[in-house]
C-alpha atoms as a PDB file:
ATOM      1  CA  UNK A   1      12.211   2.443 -11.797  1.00  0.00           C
ATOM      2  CA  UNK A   2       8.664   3.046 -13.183  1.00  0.00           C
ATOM      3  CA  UNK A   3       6.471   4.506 -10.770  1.00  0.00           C
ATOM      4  CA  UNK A   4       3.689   5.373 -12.651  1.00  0.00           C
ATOM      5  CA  UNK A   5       1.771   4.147 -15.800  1.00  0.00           C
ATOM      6  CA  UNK A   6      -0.981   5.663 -18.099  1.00  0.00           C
ATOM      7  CA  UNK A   7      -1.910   4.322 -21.158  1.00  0.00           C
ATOM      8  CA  UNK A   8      -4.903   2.122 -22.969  1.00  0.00           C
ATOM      9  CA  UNK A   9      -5.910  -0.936 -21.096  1.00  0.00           C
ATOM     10  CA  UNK A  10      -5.761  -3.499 -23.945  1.00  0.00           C
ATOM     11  CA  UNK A  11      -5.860  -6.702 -21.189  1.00  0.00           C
ATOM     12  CA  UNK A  12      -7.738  -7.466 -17.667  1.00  0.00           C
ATOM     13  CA  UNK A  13      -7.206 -11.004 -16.425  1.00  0.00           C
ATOM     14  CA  UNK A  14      -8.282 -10.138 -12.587  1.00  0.00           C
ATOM     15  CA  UNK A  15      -5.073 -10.074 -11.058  1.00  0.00           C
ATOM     16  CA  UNK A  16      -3.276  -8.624 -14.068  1.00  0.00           C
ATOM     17  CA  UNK A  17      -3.506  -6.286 -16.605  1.00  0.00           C
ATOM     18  CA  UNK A  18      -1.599  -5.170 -19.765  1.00  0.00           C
ATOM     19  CA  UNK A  19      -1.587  -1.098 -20.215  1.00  0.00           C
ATOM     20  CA  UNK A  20      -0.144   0.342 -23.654  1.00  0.00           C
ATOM     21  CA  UNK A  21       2.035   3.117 -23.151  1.00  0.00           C
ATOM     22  CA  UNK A  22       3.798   4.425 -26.380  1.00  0.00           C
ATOM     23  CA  UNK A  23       3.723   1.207 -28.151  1.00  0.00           C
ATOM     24  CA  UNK A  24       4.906  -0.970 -25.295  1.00  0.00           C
ATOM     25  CA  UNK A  25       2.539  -3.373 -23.353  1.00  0.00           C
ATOM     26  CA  UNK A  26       3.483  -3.758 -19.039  1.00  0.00           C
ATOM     27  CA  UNK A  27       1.945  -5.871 -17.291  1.00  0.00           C
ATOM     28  CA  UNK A  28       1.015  -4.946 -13.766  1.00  0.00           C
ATOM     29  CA  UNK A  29      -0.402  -7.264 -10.825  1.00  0.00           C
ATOM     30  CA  UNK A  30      -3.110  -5.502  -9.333  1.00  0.00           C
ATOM     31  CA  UNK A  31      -4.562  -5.217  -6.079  1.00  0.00           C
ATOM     32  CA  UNK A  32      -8.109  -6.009  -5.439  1.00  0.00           C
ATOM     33  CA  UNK A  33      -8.993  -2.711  -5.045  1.00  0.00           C
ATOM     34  CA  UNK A  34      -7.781  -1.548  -8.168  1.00  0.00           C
ATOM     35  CA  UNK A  35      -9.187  -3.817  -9.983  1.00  0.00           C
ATOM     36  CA  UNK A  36     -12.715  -3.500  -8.749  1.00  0.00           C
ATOM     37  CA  UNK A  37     -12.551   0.669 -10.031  1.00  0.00           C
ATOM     38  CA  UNK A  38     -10.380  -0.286 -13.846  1.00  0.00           C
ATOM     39  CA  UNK A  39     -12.313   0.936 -16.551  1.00  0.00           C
ATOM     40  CA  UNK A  40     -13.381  -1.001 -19.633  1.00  0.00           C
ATOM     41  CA  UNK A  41     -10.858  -2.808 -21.719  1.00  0.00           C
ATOM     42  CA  UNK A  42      -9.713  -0.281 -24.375  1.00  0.00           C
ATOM     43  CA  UNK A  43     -10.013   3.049 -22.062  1.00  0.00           C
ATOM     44  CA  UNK A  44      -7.381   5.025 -20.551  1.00  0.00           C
ATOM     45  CA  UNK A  45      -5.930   4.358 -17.535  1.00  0.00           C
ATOM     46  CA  UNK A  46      -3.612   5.384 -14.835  1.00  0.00           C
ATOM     47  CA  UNK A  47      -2.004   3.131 -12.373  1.00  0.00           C
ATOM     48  CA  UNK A  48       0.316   4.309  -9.321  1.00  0.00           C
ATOM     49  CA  UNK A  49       2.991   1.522  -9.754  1.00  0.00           C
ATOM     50  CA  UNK A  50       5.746  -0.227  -7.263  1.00  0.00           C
ATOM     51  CA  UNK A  51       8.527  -1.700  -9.174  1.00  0.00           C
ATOM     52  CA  UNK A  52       9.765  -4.982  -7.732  1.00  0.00           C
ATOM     53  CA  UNK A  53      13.221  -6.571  -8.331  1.00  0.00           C
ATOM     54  CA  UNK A  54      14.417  -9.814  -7.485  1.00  0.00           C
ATOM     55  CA  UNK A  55      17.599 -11.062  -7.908  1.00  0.00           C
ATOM     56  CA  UNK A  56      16.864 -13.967 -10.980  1.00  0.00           C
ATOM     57  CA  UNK A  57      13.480 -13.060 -11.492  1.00  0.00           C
ATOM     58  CA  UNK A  58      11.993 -10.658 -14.246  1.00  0.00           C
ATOM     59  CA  UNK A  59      10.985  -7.467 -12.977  1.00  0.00           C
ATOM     60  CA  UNK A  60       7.207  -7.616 -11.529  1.00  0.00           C
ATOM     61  CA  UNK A  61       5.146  -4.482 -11.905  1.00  0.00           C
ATOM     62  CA  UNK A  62       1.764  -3.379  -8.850  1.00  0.00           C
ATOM     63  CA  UNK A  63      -0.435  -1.364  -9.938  1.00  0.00           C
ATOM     64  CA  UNK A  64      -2.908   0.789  -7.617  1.00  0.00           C
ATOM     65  CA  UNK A  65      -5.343   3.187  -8.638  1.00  0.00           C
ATOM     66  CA  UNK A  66      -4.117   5.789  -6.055  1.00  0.00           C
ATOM     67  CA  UNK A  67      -0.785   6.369  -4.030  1.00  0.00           C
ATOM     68  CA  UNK A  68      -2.054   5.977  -0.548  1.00  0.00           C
ATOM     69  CA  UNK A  69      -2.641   2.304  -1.595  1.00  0.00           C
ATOM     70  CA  UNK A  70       0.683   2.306  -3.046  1.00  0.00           C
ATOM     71  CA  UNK A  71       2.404   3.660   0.028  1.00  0.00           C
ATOM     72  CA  UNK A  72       0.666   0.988   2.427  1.00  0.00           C
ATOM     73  CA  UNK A  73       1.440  -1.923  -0.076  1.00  0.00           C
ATOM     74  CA  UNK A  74       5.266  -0.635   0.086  1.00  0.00           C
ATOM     75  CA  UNK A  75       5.407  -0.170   4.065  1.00  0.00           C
ATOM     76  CA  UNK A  76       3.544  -3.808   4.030  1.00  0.00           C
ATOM     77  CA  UNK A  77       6.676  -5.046   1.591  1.00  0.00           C
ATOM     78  CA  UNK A  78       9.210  -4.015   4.066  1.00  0.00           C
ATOM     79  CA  UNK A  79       8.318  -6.140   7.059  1.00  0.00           C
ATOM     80  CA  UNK A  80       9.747  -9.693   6.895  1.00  0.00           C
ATOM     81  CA  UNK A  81       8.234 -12.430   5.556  1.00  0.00           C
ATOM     82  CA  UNK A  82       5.943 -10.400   3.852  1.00  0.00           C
ATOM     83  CA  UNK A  83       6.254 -10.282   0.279  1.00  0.00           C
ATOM     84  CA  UNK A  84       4.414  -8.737  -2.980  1.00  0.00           C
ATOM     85  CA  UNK A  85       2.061 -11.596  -2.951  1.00  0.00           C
ATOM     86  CA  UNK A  86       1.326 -11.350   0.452  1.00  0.00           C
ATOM     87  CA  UNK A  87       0.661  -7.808   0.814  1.00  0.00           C
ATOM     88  CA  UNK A  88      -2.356  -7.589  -2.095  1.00  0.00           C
ATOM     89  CA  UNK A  89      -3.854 -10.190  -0.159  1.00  0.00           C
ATOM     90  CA  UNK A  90      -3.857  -8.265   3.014  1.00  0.00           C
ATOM     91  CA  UNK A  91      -4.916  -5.363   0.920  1.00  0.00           C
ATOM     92  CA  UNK A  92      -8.028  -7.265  -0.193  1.00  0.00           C
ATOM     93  CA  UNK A  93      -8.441  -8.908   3.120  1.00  0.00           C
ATOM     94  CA  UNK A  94      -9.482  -5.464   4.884  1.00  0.00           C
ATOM     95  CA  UNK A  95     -10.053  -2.038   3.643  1.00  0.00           C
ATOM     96  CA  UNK A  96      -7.174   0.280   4.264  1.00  0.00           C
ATOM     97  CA  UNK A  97      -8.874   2.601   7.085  1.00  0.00           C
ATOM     98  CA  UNK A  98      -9.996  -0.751   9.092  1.00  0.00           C
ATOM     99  CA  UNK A  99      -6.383  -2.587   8.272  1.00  0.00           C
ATOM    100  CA  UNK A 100      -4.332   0.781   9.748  1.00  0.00           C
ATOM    101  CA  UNK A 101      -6.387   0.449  12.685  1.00  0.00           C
ATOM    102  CA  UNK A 102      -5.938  -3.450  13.256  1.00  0.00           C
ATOM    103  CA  UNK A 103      -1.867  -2.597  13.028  1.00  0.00           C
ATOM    104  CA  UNK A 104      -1.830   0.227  14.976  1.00  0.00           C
ATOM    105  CA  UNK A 105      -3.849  -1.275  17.763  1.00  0.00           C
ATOM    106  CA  UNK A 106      -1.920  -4.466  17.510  1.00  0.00           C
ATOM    107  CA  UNK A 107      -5.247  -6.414  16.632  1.00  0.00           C
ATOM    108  CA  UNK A 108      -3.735 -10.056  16.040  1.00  0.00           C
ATOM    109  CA  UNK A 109      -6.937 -11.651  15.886  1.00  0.00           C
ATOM    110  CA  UNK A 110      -8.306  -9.549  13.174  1.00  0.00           C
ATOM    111  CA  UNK A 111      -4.784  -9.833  11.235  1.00  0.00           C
ATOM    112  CA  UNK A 112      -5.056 -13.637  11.384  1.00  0.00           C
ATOM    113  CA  UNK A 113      -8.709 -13.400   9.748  1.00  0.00           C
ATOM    114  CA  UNK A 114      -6.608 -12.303   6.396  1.00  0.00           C
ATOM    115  CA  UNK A 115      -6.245 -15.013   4.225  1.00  0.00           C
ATOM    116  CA  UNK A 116      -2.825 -15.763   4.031  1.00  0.00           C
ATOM    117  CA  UNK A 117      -1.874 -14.351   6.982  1.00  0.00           C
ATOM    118  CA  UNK A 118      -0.564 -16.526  10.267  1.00  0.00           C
ATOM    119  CA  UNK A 119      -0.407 -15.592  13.504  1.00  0.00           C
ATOM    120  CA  UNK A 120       3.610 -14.757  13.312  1.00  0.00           C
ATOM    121  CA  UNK A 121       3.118 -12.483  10.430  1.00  0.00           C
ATOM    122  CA  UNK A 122       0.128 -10.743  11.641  1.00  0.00           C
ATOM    123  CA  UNK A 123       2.580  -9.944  15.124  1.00  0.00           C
ATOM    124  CA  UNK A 124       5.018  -8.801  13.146  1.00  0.00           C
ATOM    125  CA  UNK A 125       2.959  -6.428  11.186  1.00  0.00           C
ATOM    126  CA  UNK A 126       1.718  -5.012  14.566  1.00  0.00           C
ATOM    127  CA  UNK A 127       5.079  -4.883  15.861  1.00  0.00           C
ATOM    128  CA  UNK A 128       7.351  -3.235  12.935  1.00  0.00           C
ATOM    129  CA  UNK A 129       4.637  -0.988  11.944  1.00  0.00           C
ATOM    130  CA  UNK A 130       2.213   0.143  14.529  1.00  0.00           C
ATOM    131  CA  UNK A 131       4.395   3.652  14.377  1.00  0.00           C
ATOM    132  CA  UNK A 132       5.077   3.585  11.050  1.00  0.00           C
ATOM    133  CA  UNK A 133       1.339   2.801   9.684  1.00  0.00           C
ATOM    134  CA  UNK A 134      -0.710   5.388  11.220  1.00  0.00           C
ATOM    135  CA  UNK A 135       1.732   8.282   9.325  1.00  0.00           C
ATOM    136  CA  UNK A 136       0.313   7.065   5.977  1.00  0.00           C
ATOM    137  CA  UNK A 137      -2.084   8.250   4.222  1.00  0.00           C
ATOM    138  CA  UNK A 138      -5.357   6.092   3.970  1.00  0.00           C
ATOM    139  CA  UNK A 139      -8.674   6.716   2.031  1.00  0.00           C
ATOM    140  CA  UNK A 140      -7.292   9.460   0.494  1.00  0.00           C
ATOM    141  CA  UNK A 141      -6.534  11.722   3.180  1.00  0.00           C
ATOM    142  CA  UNK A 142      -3.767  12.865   5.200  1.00  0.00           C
ATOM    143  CA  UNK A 143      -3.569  11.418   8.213  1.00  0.00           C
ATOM    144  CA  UNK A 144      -3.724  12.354  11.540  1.00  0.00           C
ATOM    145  CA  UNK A 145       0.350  12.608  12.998  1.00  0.00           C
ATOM    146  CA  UNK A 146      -0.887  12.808  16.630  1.00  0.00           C
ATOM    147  CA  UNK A 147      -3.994  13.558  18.563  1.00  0.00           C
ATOM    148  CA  UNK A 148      -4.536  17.552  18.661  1.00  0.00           C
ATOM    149  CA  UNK A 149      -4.345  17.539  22.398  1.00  0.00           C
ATOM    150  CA  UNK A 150      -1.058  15.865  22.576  1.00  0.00           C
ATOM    151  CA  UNK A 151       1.638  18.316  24.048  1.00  0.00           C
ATOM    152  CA  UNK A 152       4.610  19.231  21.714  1.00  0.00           C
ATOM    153  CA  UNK A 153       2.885  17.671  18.728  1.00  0.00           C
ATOM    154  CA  UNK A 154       2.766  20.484  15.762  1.00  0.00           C
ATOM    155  CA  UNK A 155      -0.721  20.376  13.758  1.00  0.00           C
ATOM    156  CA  UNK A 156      -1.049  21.809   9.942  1.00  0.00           C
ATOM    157  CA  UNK A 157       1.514  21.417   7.762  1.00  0.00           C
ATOM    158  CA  UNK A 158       3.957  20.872  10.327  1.00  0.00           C
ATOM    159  CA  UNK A 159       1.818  18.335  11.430  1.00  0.00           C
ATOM    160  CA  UNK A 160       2.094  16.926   8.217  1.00  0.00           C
ATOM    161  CA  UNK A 161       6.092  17.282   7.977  1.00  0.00           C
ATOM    162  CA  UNK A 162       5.880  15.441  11.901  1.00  0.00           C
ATOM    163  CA  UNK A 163       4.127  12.488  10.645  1.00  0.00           C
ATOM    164  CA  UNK A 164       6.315  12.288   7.134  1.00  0.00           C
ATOM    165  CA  UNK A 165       9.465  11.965   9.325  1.00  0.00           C
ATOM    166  CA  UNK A 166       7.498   9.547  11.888  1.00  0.00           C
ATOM    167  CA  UNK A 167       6.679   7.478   8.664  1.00  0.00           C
ATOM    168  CA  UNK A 168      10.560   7.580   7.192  1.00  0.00           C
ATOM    169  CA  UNK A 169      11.593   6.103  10.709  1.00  0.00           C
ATOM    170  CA  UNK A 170      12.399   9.201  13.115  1.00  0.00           C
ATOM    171  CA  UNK A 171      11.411   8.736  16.633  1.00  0.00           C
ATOM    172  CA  UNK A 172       8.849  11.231  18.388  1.00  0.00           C
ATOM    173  CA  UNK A 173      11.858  12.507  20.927  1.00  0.00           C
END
């Protein structure tokens, strides 16, 4: 599995790109965000990248400019119906830190605003992840596992460990 690129950006179509790396050329689909902070064709770059297989089909490579994005683009992938396709354009529909909060509050209407994004798949993005979405990390930063005042919640880096295993799938209890 590749899971991370950095080489000479020799291509930039917009939604694609070709990096060099030792000789060979990938090409990587990238999101919106990523491709608004790519540097000029010919400079080094380094993409985060999710490998995607399906059965028949060539291996397809993402590309993000930082993990965080990576990790919300994979947690997006795993709820049905929702593909790679699908999940860059719910990436560029909201930024991360507003799109966390539209899941995790169960905001169908603002979900539906996404292009590409009906009102069954926008419920079942609020349904699979609301618990899973606020354990990522968004912007850059850890997030926040649980509010400080909440009993029995650790904070520090066993706060951090506590929202790691909420993200993997462990219940609270």
């Amino acid at each position: 599995m590749i899971a991370f690129l950095r080489g000479a950006l020799l291509d930039n179509t917009g939604d694609a790109v070709v990096v060099e790396v030792a000789g060979i050329g990938y090409q990587v689909l990238v999101s919106a965000a990523t491709v608004g902070a790519l540097p000029a064709t010919g400079s080094s770059v380094a993409l985060h990248v999710h490998s995607h297989f399906v059965k028949d089909e060539p291996i397809r490579l993402y590309g993000f400019m930082d993990a965080a994005e990576r990790g919300l683009f994979q947690t997006l992938i795993d709820v049905q119906g929702v593909g790679p396709r699908v999940a860059l354009a719910i990436l560029a529909g909201l930024p991360p830190t507003e799109l966390v909060r539209a899941i995790s509050t169960g905001d169908v209407a603002r979900l539906t605003q996404i292009k590409g994004v009906g009102r069954k798949i926008a419920e079942r993005l609020a349904l699979e992840l609301r618990d899973k979405i606020t354990a990522l990390p968004v912007g850059g930063r850890a997030p926040e596992a649980a509010p400080a005042s909440a009993p029995g919640v650790p904070t520090g880096p066993l706060g951090e460990v506590y929202g790691a295993l909420l993200h993997a799938g462990y219940k609270p209890s």
